[in-house]
Protein backbone atom coordinates (compact mmCIF):
# COMPACT_ATOMS: atom_id res chain seq x y z
CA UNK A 1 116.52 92.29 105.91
CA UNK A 2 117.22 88.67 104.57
CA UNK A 3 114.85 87.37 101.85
CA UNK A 4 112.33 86.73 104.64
CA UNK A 5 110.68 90.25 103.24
CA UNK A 6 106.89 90.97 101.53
CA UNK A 7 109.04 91.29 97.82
CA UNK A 8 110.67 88.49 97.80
CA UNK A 9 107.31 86.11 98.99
CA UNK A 10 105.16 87.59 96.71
CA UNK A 11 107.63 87.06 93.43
CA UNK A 12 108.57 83.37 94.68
CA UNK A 13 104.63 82.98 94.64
CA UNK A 14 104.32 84.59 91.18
CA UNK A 15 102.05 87.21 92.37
CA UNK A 16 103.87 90.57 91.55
CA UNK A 17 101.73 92.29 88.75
CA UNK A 18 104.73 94.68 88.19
CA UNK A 19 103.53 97.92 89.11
CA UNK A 20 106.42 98.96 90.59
CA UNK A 21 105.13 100.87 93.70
CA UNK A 22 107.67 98.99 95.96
CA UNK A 23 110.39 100.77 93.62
CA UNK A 24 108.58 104.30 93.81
CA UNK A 25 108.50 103.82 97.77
CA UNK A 26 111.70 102.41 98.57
CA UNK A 27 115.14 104.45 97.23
CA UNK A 28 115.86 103.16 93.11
CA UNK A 29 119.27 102.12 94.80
CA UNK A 30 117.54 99.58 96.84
CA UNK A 31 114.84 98.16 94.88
CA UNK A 32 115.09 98.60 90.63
CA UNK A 33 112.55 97.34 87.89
CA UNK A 34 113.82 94.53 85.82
CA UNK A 35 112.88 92.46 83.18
CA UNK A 36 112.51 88.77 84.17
CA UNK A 37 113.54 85.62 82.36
CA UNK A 38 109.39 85.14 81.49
CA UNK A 39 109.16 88.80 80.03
CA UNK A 40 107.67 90.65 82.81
CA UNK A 41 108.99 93.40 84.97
CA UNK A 42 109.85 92.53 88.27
CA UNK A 43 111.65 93.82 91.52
CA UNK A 44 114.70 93.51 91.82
CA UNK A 45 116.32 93.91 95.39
CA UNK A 46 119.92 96.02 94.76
CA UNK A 47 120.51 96.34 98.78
CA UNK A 48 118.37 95.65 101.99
CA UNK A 49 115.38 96.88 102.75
CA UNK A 50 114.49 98.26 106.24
CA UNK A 51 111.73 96.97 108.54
CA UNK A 52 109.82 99.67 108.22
CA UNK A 53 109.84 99.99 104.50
CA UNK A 54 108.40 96.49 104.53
CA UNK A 55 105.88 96.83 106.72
CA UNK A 56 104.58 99.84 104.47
CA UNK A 57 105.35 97.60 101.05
CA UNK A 58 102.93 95.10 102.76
CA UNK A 59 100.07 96.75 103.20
CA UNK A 60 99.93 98.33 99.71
CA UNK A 61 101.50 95.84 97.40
CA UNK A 62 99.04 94.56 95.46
CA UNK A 63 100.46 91.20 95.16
CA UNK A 64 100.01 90.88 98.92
CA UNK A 65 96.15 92.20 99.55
CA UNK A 66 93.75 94.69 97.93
CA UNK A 67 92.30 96.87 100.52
CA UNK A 68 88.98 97.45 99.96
CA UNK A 69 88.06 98.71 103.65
CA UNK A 70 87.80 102.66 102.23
CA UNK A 71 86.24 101.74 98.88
CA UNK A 72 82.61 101.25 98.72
CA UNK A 73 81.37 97.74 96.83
CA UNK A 74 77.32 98.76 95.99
CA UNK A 75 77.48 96.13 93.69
CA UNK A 76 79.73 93.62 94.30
CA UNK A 77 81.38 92.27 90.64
CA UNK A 78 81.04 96.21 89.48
CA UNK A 79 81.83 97.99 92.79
CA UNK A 80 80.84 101.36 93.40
CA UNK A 81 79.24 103.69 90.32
CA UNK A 82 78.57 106.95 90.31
CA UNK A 83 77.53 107.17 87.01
CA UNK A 84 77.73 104.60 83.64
CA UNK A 85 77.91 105.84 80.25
CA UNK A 86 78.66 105.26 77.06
CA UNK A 87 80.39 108.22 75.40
CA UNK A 88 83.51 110.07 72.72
CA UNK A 89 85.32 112.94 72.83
CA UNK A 90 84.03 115.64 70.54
CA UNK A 91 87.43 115.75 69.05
CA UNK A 92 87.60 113.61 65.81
CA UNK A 93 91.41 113.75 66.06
CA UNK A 94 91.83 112.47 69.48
CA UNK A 95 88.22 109.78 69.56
CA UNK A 96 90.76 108.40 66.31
CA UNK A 97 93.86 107.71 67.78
CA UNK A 98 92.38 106.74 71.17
CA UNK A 99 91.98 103.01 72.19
CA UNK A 100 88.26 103.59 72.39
CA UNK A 101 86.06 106.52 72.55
CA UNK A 102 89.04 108.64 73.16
CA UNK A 103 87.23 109.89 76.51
CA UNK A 104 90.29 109.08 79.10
CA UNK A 105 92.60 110.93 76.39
CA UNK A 106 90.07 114.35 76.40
CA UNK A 107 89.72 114.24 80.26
CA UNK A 108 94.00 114.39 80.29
CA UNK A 109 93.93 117.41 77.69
CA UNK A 110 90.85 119.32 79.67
CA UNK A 111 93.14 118.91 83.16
CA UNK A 112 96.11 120.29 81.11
CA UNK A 113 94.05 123.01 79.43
CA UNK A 114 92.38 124.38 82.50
CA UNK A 115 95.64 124.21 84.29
CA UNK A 116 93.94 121.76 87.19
CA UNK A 117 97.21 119.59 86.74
CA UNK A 118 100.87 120.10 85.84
CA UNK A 119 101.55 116.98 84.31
CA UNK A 120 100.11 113.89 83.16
CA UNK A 121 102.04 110.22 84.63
CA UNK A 122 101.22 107.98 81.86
CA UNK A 123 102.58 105.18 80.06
CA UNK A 124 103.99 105.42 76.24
CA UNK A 125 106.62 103.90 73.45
CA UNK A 126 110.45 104.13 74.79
CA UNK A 127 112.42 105.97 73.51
CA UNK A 128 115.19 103.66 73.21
CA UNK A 129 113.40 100.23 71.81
CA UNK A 130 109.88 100.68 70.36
CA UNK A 131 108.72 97.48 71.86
CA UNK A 132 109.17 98.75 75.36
CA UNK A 133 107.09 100.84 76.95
CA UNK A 134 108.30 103.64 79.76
CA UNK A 135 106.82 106.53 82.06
CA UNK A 136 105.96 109.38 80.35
CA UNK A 137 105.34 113.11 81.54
CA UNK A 138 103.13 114.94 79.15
CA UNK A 139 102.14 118.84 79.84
CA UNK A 140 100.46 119.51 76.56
CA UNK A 141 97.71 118.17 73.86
CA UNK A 142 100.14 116.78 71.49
CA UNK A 143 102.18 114.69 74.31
CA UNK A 144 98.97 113.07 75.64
CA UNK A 145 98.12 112.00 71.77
CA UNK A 146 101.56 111.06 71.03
CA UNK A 147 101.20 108.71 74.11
CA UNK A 148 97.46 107.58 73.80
CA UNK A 149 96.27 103.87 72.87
CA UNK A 150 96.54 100.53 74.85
CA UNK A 151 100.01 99.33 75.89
CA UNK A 152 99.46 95.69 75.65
CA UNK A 153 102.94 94.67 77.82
CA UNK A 154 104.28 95.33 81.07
CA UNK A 155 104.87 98.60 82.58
CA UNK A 156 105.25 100.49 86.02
CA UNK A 157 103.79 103.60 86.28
CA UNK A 158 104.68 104.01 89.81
CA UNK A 159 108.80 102.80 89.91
CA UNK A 160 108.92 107.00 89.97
CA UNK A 161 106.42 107.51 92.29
CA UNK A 162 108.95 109.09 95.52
CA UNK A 163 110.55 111.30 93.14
CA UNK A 164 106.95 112.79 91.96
CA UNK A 165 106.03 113.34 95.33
CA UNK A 166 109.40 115.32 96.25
CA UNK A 167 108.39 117.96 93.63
CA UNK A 168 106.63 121.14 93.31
CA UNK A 169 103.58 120.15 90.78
CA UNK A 170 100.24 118.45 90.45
CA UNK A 171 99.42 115.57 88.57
CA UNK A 172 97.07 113.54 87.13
CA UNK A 173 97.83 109.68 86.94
CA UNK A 174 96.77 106.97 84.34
CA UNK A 175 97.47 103.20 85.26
CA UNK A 176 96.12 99.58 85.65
CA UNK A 177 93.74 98.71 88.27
CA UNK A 178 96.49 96.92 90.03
CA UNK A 179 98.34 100.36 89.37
CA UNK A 180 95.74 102.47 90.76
CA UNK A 181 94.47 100.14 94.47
CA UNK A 182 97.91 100.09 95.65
CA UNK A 183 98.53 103.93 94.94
CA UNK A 184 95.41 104.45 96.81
CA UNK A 185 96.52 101.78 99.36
CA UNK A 186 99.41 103.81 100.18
CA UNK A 187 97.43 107.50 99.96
CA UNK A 188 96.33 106.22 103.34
CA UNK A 189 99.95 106.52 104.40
CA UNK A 190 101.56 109.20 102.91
CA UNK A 191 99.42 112.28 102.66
CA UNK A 192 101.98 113.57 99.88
CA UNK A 193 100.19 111.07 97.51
CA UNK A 194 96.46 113.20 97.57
CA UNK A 195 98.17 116.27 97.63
CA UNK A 196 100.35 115.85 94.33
CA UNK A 197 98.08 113.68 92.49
CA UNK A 198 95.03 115.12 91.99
CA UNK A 199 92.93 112.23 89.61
CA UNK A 200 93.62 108.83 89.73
CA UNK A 201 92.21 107.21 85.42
CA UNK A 202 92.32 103.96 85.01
CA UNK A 203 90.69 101.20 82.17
CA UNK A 204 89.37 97.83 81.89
CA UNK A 205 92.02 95.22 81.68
CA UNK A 206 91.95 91.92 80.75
CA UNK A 207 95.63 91.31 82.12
CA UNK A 208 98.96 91.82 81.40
CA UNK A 209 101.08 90.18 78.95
CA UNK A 210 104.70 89.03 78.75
CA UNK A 211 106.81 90.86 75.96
CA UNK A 212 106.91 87.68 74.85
CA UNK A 213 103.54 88.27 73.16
CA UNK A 214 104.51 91.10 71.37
CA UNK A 215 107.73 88.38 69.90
CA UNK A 216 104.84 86.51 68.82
CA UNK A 217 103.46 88.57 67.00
CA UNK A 218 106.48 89.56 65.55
CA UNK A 219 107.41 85.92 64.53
CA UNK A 220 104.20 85.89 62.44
CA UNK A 221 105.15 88.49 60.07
CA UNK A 222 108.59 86.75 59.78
CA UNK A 223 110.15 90.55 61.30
CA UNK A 224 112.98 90.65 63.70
CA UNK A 225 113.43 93.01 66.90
CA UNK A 226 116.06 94.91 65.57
CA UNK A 227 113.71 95.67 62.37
CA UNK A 228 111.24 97.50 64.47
CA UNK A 229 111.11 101.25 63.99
CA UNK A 230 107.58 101.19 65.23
CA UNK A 231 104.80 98.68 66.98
CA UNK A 232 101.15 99.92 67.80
CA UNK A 233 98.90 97.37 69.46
CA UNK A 234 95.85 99.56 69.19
CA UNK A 235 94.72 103.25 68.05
CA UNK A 236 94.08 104.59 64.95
CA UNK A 237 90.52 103.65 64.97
CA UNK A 238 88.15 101.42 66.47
CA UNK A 239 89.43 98.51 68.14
CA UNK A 240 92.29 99.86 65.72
CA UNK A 241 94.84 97.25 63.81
CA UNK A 242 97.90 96.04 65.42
CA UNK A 243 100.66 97.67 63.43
CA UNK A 244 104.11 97.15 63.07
CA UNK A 245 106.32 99.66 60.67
CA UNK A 246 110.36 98.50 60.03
CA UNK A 247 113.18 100.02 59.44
CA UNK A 248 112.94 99.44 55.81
CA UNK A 249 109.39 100.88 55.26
CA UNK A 250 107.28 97.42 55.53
CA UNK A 251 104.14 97.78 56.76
CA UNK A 252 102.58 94.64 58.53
CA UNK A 253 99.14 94.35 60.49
CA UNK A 254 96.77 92.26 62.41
CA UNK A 255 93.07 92.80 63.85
CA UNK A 256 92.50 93.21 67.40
CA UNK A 257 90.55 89.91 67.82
CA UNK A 258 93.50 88.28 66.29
CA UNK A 259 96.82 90.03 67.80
CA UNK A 260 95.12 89.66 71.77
CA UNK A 261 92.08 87.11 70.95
CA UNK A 262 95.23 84.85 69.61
CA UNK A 263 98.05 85.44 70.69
CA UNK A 264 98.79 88.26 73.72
CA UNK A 265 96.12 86.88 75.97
CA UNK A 266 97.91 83.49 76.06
CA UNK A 267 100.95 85.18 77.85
CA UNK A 268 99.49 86.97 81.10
CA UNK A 269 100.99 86.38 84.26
CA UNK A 270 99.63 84.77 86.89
CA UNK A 271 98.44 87.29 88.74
CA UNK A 272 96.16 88.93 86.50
CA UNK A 273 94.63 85.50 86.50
CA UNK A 274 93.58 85.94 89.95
CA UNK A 275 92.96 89.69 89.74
CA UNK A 276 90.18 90.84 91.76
CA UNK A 277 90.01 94.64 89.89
CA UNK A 278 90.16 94.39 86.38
CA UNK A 279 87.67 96.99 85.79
CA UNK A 280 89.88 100.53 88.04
CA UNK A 281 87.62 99.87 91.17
CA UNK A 282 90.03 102.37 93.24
CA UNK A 283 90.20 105.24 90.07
CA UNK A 284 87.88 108.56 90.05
CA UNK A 285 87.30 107.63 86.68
CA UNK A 286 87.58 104.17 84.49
CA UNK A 287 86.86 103.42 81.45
CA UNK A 288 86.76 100.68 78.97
CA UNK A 289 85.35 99.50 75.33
CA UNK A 290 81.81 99.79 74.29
CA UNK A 291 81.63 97.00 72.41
CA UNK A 292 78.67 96.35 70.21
CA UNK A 293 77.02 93.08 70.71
CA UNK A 294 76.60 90.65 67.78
CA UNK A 295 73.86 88.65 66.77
CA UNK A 296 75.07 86.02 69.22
CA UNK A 297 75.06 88.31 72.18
CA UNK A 298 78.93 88.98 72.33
CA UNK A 299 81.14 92.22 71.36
CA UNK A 300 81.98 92.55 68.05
CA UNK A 301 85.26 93.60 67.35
CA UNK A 302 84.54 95.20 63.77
CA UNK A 303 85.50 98.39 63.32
CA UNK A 304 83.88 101.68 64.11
CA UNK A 305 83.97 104.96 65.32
CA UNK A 306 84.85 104.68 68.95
CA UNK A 307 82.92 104.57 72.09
CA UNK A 308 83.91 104.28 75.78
CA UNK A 309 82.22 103.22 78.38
CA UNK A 310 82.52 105.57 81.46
CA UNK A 311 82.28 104.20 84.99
CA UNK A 312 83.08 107.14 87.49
CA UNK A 313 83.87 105.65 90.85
CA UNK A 314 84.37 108.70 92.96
CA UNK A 315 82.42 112.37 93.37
CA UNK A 316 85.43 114.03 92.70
CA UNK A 317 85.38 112.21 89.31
CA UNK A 318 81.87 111.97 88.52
CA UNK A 319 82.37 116.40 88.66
CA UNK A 320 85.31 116.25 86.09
CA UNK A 321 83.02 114.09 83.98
CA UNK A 322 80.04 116.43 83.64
CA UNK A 323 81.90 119.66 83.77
CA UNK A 324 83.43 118.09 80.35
CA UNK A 325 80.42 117.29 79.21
CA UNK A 326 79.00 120.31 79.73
CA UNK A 327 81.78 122.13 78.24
CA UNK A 328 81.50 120.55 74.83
CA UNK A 329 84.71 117.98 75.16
CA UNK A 330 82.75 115.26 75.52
CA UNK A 331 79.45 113.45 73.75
CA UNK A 332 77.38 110.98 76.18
CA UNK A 333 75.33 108.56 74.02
CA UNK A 334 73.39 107.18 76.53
CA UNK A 335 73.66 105.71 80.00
CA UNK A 336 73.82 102.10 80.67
CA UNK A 337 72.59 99.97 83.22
CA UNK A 338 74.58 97.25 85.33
CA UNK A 339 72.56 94.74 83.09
CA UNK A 340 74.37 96.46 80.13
CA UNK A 341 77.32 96.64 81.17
CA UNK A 342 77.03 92.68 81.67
CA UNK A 343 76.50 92.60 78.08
CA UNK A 344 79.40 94.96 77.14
CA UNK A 345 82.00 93.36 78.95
CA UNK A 346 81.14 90.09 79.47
CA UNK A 347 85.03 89.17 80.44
CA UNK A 348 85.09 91.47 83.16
CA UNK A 349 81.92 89.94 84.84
CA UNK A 350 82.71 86.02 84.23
CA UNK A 351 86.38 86.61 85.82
CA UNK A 352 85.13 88.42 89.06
CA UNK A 353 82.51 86.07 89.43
CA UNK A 354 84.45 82.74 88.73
CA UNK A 355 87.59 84.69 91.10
CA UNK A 356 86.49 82.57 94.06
CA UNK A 357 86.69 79.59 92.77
CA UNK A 358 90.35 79.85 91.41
CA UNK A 359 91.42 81.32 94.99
CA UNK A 360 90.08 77.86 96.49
CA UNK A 361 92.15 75.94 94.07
CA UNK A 362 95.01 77.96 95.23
CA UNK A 363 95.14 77.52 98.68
CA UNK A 364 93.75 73.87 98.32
CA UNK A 365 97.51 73.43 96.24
CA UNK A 366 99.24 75.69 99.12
CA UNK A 367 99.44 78.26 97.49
CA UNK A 368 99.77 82.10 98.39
CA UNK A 369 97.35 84.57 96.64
CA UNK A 370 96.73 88.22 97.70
CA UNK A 371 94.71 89.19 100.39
CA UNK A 372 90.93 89.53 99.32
CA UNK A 373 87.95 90.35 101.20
CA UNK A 374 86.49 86.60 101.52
CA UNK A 375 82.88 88.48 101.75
CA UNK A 376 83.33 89.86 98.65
CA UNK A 377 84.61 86.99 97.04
CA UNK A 378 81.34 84.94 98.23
CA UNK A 379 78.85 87.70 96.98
CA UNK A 380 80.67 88.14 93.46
CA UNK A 381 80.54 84.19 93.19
CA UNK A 382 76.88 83.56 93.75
CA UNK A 383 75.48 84.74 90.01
CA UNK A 384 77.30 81.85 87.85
CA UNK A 385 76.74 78.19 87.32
CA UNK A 386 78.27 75.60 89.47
CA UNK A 387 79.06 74.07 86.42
CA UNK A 388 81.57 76.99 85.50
CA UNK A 389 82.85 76.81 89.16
CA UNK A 390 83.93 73.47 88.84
CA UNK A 391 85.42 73.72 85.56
CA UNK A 392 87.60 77.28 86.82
CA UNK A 393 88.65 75.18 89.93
CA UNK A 394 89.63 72.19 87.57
CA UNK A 395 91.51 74.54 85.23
CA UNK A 396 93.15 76.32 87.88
CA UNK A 397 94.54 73.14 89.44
CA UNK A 398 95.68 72.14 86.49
CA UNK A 399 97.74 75.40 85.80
CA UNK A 400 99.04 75.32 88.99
CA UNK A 401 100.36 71.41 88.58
CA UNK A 402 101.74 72.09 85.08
CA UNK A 403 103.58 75.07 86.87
CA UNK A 404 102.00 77.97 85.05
CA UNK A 405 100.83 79.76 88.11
């Protein structure tokens, strides 16, 4: 096909989110992840693609539509919830060195354990650059800890996705809520997908940023790329420090509120500024921070021992959650109420709610955004000021004219 294909309209719109399914789908020799001049990774077309392989690539790319006609919406900014709780691995060693709670990291160990799943898909450190991040394919406790904590720069889980489904094993899969709707997008078209993978994780994001973010950070200690023998944005406690180890021995670090409140959440791409699921709608299980409120009413990001909130989405995961529970691996605090999870992630609810708004500005400026259901969009919208409509269709605008989205 010529350029007139779903990959190459949704990156000249700026609406990939760089999950990579179109790579997983479609032969490596045809389509191949790449960095872009921005810092994000990014499709790269190596040799034509067929017109059937883009008539499957657009109906699961999430740059081109979320399909939300198999996933129930009870609630429409928090979709559907089988359960809500706040709750920590029992395991001191792995609630440490999680992002959180730990709980996402115990439910990948219990999988292993029980020998439910072969493998966990998840995304770590490379290898080769410790800036980068790349698939990983842990079997045991030790692999899942080595690669636990947030990954706060682009990565696609699924660029392997055909060769997973060619072998012999079952997995369990952790990714973004992009990540996660368009693997269950195209579980409606290749049985292989619900066969192989068994549970679909996913967490609360806030957007993905450039690796340009993480060179920001690295320009305030006055460090180098090459320097880098090691760079954690999270872990090691509650939020956990950003930490970055050179080659020499030099310790530098930064709190949370500072390395994403300051600098990484200035460098998302667009997409995630229109995301509709930032909160693993499409996952069994999802889970996020449990931040503590301050006296003001918003999460405090002091640190703590760790606590995750637990939405379970599906039966299948809401089963896996108790059985754990039951068994010991995991501690449940309490449950919490749609009117505390408000409270807990106030981010999440202001974006969904203040989505429709920016979509509007979009296609006032002729723009292309991903395909949303326009009834959901309504009924997320009606619970916020028209005063913060206004401003989010100003801002939005504004972006767009300046050429940031």
């Amino acid at each position: 096909m010529s350029k007139d294909n779903i990959i190459s309209k949704v990156i000249d719109a700026n609406m990939c989110s760089g999950c990579g399914i179109c790579a997983g789908i479609v032969s490596n020799e045809k389509i191949s992840m790449q960095f872009s001049e921005d810092g994000y990774l990014r499709p790269v077309i190596n040799k034509s693609i067929t017109e059937e392989e883009n008539n499957i690539l657009s109906q699961v790319c999430p740059g081109n539509v979320v399909n939300y006609d198999r996933v129930p919406t009870n609630e429409p900014v928090w979709g559907n919830i089988e359960s809500s709780t706040i709750a920590y691995s029992t395991d001191e060693n792995i609630r440490h060195k999680g992002s959180s709670g730990g709980v996402l990291s115990q439910l990948l160990v219990y999988l292993l354990e029980k020998g439910e799943v072969d493998e966990i898909i998840h995304i770590g450190v490379s290898n080769e650059n410790p800036l980068l991040n790349e698939i990983k394919r842990s079997n045991t406790k030790e692999q899942v800890l080595q690669n636990s904590g947030s990954r706060y720069s682009p990565s696609a889980p699924l660029a392997n996705l055909g060769k997973l489904l060619n072998e012999n094993k079952k997995f369990a899969l952790v990714g973004k809520p992009c990540d996660i709707a368009a693997l269950r997008s195209y579980s409606r078209l290749d049985e292989r997908v619900s066969e192989k993978i068994l549970y679909f994780f996913s967490f609360f994001c806030a957007g993905v940023p450039s690796i340009e973010g993480t060179y920001k950070i690295l320009e305030n200690f006055n460090v180098k790329k090459e320097e880098v023998q090691s760079f954690r944005y999270r872990g090691e406690g509650w939020p956990g420090l950003t930490e970055v180890i050179t080659s020499k021995n030099e310790k530098f670090n930064m709190k949370y509120d500072d390395s994403w409140g300051k600098i990484l959440n200035r460098h998302l791409q667009p997409r995630c500024k229109v995301c509709i699921d930032g909160i693993g709608e499409f996952a069994d299980i999802s889970c996020g921070d449990g931040w503590f409120g301050n006296e003001n009413g918003y999460p405090s990001f002091e640190e703590s021992k760790g606590r995750s909130l637990v939405t379970t989405r599906t039966v299948k995961g809401q089963d896996l959650f108790e059985r754990a529970v039951k068994e010991g691996h995991l501690s449940v605090d309490q449950s919490v109420s749609i009117e505390e999870i408000e409270k807990i992630q106030p981010y999440q609810s202001e974006r969904r709610r203040l989505l429709l708004s920016r979509i509007i500005a979009m296609k006032v400026s002729r723009r292309r955004t991903p395909g949303y259901p326009k009834s959901l969009l309504v009924k997320s919208s009606q619970k916020i000021s028209f005063k913060k409509k206004a401003k989010s269709f100003l801002g939005t605008t504004i972006r767009i004219k300046q050429g940031k989205m």
